[in-house]
N, C-alpha and C. Protein backbone atom coordinates (compact mmCIF):
# COMPACT_ATOMS: atom_id res chain seq x y z
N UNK A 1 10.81 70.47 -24.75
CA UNK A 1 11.07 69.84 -23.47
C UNK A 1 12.11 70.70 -22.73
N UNK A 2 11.62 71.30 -21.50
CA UNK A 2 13.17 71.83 -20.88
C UNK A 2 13.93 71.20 -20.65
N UNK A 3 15.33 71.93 -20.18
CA UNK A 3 16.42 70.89 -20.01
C UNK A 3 16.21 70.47 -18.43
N UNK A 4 16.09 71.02 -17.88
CA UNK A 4 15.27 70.02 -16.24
C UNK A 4 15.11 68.84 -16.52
N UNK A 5 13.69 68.37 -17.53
CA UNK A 5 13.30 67.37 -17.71
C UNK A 5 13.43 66.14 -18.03
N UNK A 6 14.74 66.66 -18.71
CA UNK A 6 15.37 65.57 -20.31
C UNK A 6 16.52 64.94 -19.17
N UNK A 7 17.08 65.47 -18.28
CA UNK A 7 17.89 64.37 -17.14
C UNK A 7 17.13 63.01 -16.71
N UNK A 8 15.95 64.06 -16.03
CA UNK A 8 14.54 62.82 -15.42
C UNK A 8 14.85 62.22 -15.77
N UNK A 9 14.02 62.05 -17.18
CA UNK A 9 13.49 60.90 -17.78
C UNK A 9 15.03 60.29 -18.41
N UNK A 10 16.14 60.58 -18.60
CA UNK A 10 17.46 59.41 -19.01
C UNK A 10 17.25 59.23 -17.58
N UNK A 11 17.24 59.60 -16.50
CA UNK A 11 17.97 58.85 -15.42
C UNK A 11 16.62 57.88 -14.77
N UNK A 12 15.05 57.99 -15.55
CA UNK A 12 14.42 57.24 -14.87
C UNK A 12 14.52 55.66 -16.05
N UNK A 13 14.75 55.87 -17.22
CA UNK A 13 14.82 55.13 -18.50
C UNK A 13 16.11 54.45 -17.74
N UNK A 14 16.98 54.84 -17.55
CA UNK A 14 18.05 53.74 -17.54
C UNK A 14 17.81 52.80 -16.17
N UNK A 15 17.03 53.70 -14.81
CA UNK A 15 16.88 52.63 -13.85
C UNK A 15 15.66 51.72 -14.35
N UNK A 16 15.11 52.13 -15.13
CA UNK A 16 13.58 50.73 -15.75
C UNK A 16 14.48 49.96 -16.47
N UNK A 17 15.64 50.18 -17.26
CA UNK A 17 16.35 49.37 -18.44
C UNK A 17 17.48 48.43 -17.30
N UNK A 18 17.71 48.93 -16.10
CA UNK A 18 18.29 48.35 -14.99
C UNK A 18 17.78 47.03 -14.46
N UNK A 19 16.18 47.55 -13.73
CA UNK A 19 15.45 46.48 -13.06
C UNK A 19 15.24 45.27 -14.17
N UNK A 20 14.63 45.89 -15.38
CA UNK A 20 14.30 44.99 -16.35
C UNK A 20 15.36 43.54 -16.55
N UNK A 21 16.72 44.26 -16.64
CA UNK A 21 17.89 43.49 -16.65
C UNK A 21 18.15 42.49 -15.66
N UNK A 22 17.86 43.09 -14.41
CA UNK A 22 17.90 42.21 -13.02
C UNK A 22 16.83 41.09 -13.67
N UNK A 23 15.84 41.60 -13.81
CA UNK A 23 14.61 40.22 -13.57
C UNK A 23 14.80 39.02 -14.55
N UNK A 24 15.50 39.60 -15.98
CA UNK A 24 16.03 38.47 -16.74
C UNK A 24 17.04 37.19 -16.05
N UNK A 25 17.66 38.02 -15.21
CA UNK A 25 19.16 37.18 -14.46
C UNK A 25 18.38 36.17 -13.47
N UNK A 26 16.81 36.01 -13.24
CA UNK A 26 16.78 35.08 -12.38
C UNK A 26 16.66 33.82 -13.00
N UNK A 27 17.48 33.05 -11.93
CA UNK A 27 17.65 31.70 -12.19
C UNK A 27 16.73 30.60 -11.52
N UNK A 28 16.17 29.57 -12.12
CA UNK A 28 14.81 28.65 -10.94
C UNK A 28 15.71 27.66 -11.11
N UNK A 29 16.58 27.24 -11.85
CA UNK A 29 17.27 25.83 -11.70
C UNK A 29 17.77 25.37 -10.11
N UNK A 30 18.33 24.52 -9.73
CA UNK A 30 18.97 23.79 -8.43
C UNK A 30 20.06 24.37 -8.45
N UNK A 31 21.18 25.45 -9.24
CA UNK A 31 22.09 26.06 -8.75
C UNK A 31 22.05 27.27 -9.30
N UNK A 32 21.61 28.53 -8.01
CA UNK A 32 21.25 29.72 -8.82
C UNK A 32 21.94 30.30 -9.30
N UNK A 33 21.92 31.99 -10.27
CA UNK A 33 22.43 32.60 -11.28
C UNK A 33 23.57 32.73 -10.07
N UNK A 34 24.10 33.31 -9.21
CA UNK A 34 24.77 33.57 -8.88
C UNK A 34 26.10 32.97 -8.31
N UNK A 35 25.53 31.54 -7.72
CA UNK A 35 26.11 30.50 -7.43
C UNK A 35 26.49 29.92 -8.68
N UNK A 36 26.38 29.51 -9.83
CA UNK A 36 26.40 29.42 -11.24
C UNK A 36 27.53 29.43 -11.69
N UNK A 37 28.36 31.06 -11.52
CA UNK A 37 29.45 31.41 -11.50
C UNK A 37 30.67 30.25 -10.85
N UNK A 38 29.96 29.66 -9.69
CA UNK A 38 31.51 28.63 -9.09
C UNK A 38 30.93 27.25 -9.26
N UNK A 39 29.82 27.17 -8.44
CA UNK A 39 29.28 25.58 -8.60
C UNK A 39 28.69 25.10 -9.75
N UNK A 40 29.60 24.77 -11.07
CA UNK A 40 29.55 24.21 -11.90
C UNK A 40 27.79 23.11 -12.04
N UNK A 41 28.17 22.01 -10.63
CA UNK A 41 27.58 20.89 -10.60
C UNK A 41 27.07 20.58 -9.42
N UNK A 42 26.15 19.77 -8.73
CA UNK A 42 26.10 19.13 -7.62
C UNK A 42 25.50 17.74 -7.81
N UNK A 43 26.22 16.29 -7.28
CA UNK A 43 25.63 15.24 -7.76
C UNK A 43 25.72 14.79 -6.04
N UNK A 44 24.57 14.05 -5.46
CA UNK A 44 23.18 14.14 -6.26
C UNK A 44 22.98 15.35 -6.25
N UNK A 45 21.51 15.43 -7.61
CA UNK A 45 20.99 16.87 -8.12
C UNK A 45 20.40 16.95 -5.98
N UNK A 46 19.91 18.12 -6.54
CA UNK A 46 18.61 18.84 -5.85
C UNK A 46 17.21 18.48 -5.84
N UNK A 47 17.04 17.71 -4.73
CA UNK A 47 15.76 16.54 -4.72
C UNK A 47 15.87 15.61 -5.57
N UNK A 48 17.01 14.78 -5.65
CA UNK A 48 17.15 13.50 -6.66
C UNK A 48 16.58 12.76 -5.06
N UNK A 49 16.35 11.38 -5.95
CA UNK A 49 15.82 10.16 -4.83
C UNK A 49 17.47 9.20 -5.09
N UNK A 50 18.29 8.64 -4.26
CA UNK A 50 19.78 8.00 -4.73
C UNK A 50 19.73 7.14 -3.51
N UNK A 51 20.44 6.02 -4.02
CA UNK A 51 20.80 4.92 -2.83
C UNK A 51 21.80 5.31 -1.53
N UNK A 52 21.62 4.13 -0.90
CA UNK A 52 22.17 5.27 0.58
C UNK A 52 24.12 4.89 0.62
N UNK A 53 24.25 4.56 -0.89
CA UNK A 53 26.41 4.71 -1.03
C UNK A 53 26.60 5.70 -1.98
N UNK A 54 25.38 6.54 -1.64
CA UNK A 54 25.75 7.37 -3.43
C UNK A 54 26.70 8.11 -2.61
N UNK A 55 27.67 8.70 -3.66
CA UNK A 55 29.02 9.73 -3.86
C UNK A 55 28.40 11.25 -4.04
N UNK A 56 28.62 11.94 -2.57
CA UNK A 56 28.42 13.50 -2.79
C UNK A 56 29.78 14.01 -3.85
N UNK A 57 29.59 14.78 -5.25
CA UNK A 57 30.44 15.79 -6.20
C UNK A 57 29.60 16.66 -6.15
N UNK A 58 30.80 17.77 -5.89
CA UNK A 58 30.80 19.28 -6.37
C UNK A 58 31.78 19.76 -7.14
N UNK A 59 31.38 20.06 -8.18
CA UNK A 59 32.04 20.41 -9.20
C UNK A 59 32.17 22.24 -9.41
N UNK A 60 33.37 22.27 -9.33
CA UNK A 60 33.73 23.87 -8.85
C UNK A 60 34.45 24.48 -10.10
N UNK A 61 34.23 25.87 -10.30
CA UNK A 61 35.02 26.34 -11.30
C UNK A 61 36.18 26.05 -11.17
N UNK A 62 37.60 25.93 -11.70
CA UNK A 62 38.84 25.93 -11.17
C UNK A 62 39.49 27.11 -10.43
N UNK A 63 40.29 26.93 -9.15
CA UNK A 63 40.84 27.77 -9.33
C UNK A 63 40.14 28.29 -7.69
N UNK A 64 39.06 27.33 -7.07
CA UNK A 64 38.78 27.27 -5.86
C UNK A 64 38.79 26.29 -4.71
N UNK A 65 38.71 26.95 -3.87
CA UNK A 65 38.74 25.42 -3.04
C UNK A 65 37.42 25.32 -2.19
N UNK A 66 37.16 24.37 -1.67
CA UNK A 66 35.94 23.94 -0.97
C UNK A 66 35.73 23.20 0.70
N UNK A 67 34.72 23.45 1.41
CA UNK A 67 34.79 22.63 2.28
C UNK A 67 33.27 21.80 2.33
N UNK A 68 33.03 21.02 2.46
CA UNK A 68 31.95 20.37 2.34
C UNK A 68 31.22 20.04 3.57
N UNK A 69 30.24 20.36 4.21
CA UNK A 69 29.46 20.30 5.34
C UNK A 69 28.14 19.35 4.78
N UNK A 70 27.99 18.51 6.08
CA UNK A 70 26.65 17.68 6.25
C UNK A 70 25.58 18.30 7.46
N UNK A 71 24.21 18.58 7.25
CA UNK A 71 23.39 19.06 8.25
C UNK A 71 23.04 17.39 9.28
N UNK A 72 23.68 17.32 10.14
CA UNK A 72 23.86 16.06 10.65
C UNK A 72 22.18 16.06 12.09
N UNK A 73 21.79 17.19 12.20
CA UNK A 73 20.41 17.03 13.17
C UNK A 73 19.78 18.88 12.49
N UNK A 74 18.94 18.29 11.79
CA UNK A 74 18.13 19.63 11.47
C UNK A 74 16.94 20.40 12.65
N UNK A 75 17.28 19.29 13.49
CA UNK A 75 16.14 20.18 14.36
C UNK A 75 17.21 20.98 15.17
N UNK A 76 18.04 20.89 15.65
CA UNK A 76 19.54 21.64 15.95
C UNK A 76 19.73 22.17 15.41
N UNK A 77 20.15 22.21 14.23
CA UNK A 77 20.88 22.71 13.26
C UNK A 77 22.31 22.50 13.30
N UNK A 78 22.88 21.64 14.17
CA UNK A 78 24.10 20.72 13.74
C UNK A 78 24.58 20.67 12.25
N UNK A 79 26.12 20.85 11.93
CA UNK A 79 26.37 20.35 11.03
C UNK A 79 27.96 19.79 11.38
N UNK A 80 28.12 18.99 10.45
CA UNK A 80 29.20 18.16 10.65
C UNK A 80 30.22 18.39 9.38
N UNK A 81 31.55 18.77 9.70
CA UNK A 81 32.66 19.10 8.21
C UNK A 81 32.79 18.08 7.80
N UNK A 82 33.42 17.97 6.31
CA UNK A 82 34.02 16.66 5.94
C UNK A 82 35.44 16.91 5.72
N UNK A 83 36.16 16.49 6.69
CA UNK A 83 37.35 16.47 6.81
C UNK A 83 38.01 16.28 5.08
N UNK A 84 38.97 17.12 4.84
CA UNK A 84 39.86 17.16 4.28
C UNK A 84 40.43 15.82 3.57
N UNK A 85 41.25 15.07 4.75
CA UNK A 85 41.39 13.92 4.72
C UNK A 85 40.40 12.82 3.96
N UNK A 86 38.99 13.56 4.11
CA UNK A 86 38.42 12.36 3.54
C UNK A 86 37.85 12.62 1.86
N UNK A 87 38.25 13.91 1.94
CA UNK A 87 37.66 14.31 0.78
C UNK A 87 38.82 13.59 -0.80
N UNK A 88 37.98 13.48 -2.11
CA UNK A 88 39.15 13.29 -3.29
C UNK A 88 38.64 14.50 -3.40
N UNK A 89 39.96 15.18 -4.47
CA UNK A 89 40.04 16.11 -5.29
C UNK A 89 40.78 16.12 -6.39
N UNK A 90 40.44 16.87 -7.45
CA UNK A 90 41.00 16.59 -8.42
C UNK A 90 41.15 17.96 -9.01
N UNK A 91 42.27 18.90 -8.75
CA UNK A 91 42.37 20.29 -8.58
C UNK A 91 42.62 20.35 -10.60
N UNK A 92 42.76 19.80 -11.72
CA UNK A 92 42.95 20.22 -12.77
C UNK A 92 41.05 20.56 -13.10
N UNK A 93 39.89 19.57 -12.42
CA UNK A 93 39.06 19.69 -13.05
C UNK A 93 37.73 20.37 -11.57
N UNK A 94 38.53 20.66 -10.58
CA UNK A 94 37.90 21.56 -9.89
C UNK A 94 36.79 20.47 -9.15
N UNK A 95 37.20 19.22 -8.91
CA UNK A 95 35.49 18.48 -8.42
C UNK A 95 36.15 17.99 -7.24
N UNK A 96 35.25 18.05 -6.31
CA UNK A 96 35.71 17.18 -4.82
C UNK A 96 34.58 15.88 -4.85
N UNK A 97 34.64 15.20 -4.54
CA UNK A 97 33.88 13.96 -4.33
C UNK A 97 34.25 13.45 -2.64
N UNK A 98 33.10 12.57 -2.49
CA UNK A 98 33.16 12.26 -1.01
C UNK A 98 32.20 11.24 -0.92
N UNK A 99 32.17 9.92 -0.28
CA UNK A 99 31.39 8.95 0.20
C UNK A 99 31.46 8.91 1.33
N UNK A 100 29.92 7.71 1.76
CA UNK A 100 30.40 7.86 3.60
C UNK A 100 31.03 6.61 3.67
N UNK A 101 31.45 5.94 4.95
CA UNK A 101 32.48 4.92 4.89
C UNK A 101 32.78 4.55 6.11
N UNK A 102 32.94 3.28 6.53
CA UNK A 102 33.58 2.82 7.83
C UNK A 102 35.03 3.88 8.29
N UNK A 103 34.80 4.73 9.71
CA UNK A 103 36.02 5.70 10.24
C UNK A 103 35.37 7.11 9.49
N UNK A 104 34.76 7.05 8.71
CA UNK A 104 34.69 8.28 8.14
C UNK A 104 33.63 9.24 9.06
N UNK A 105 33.13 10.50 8.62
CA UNK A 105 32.68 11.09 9.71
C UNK A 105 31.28 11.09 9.69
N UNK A 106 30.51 10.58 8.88
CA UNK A 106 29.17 10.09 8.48
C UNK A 106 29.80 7.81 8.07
N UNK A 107 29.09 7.13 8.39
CA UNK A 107 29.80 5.92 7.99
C UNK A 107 28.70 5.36 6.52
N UNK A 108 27.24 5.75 7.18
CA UNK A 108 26.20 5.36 6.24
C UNK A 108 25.21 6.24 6.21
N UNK A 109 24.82 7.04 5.08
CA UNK A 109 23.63 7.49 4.65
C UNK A 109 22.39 6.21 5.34
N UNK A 110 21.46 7.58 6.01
CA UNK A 110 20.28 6.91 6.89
C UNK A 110 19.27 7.03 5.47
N UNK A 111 18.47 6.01 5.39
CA UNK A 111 17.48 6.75 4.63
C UNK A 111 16.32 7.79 5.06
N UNK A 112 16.11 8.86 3.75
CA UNK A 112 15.53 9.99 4.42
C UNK A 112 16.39 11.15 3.67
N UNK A 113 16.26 12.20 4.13
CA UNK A 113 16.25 13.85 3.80
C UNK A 113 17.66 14.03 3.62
N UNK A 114 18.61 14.52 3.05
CA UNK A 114 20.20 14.91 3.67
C UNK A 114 20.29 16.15 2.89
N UNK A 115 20.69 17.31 3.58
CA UNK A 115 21.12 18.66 3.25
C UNK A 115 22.42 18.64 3.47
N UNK A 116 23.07 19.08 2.09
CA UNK A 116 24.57 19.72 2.14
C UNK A 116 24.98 20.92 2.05
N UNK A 117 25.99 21.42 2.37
CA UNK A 117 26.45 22.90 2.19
C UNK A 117 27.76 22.51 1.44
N UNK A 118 28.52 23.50 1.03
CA UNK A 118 29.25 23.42 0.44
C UNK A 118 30.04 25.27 0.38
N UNK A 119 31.10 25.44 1.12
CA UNK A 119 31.60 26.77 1.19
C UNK A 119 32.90 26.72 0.60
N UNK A 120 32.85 27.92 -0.43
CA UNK A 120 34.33 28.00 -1.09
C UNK A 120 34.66 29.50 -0.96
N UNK A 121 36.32 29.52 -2.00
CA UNK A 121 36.50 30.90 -1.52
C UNK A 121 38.16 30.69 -2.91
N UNK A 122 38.30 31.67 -3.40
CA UNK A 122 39.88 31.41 -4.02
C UNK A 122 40.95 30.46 -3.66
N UNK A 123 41.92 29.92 -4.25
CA UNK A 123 42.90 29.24 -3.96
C UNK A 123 43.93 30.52 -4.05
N UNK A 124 44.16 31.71 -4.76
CA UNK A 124 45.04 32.58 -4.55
C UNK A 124 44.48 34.15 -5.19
N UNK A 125 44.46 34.92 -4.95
CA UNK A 125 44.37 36.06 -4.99
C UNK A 125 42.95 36.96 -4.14
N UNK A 126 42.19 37.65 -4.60
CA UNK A 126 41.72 38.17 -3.75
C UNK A 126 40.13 37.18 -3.67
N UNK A 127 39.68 37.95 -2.31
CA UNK A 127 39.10 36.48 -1.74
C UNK A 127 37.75 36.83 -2.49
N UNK A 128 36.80 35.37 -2.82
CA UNK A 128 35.45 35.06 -3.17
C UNK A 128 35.04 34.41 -2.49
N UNK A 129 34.36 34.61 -1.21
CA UNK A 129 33.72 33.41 -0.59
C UNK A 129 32.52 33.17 -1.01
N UNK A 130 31.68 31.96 -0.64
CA UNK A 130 30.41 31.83 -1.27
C UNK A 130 29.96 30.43 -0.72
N UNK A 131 28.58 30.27 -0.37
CA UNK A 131 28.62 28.99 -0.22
C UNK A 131 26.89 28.58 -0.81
N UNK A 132 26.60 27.60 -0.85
CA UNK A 132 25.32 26.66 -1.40
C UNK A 132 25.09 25.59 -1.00
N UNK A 133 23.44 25.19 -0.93
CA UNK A 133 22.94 24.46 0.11
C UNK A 133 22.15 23.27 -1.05
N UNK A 134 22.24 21.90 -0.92
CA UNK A 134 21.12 21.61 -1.63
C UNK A 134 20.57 20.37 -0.11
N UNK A 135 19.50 19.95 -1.07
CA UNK A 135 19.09 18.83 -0.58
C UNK A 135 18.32 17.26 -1.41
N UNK A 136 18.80 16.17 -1.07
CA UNK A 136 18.51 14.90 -1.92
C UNK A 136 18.26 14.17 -0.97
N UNK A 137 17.60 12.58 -1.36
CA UNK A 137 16.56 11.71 -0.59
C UNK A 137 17.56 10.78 -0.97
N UNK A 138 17.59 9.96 0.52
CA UNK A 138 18.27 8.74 0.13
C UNK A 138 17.17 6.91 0.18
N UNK A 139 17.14 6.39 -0.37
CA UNK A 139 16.32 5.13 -0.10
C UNK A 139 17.28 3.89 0.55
């Protein structure tokens, strides 16, 4: 084999041993490989059917913080924050929780479709932003 050749083929072997690697990493679950890394959880799942007082949790690695968005008119594409204020948190175990509520900025889940977002990013050092979308049915 000349020596020309013998580069090729390591440098075409390691990009096939590359892609190969990529295609293992895909994820089909409701929170992908990548998102994985921070969003622990999302309750409700991803296309669950839940009553219209269920409690939006996101359960976050520690060590981030979150803001939680509602798609409030999808033909717009409106979305609405969830204030701070209304959010619990519970920074030892990384989960925000949120209901809707008389004053609050949603009061009652309509029944029907609801898409959430959910954008985070570090609480201190250098930044990770990231955010994830699901969607669940309310009756």
């Amino acid at each position: 084999m000349s020596t020309m050749r013998r580069p090729l083929i390591i440098i075409a072997a390691l990009a096939i041993a590359g892609l190969a690697f990529s295609f293992t990493r895909i994820d089909s679950s409701g929170v992908g490989s990548v998102d994985r890394k921070v969003v622990e959880s999302v309750q409700p799942a991803p296309g669950d059917l839940v009553p219209r007082q269920s409690v939006i949790e996101v359960d976050l690695e520690t060590g981030y913080r979150a803001e939680l968005w509602i798609l409030a008119n999808p033909a717009s594409g409106t979305w609405l924050r969830i204030p701070e204020s209304e959010l619990s948190y519970v920074e030892g175990t990384g989960v925000y929780r949120w209901v809707p509520g008389p004053g609050k900025v949603v009061e009652e889940w309509t029944s029907g479709e609801h898409t959430i977002r959910v954008v985070w990013d570090t609480l201190t050092g250098l930044p990770d932003v990231g955010e994830y979308e699901w969607t669940f049915r309310t009756y």
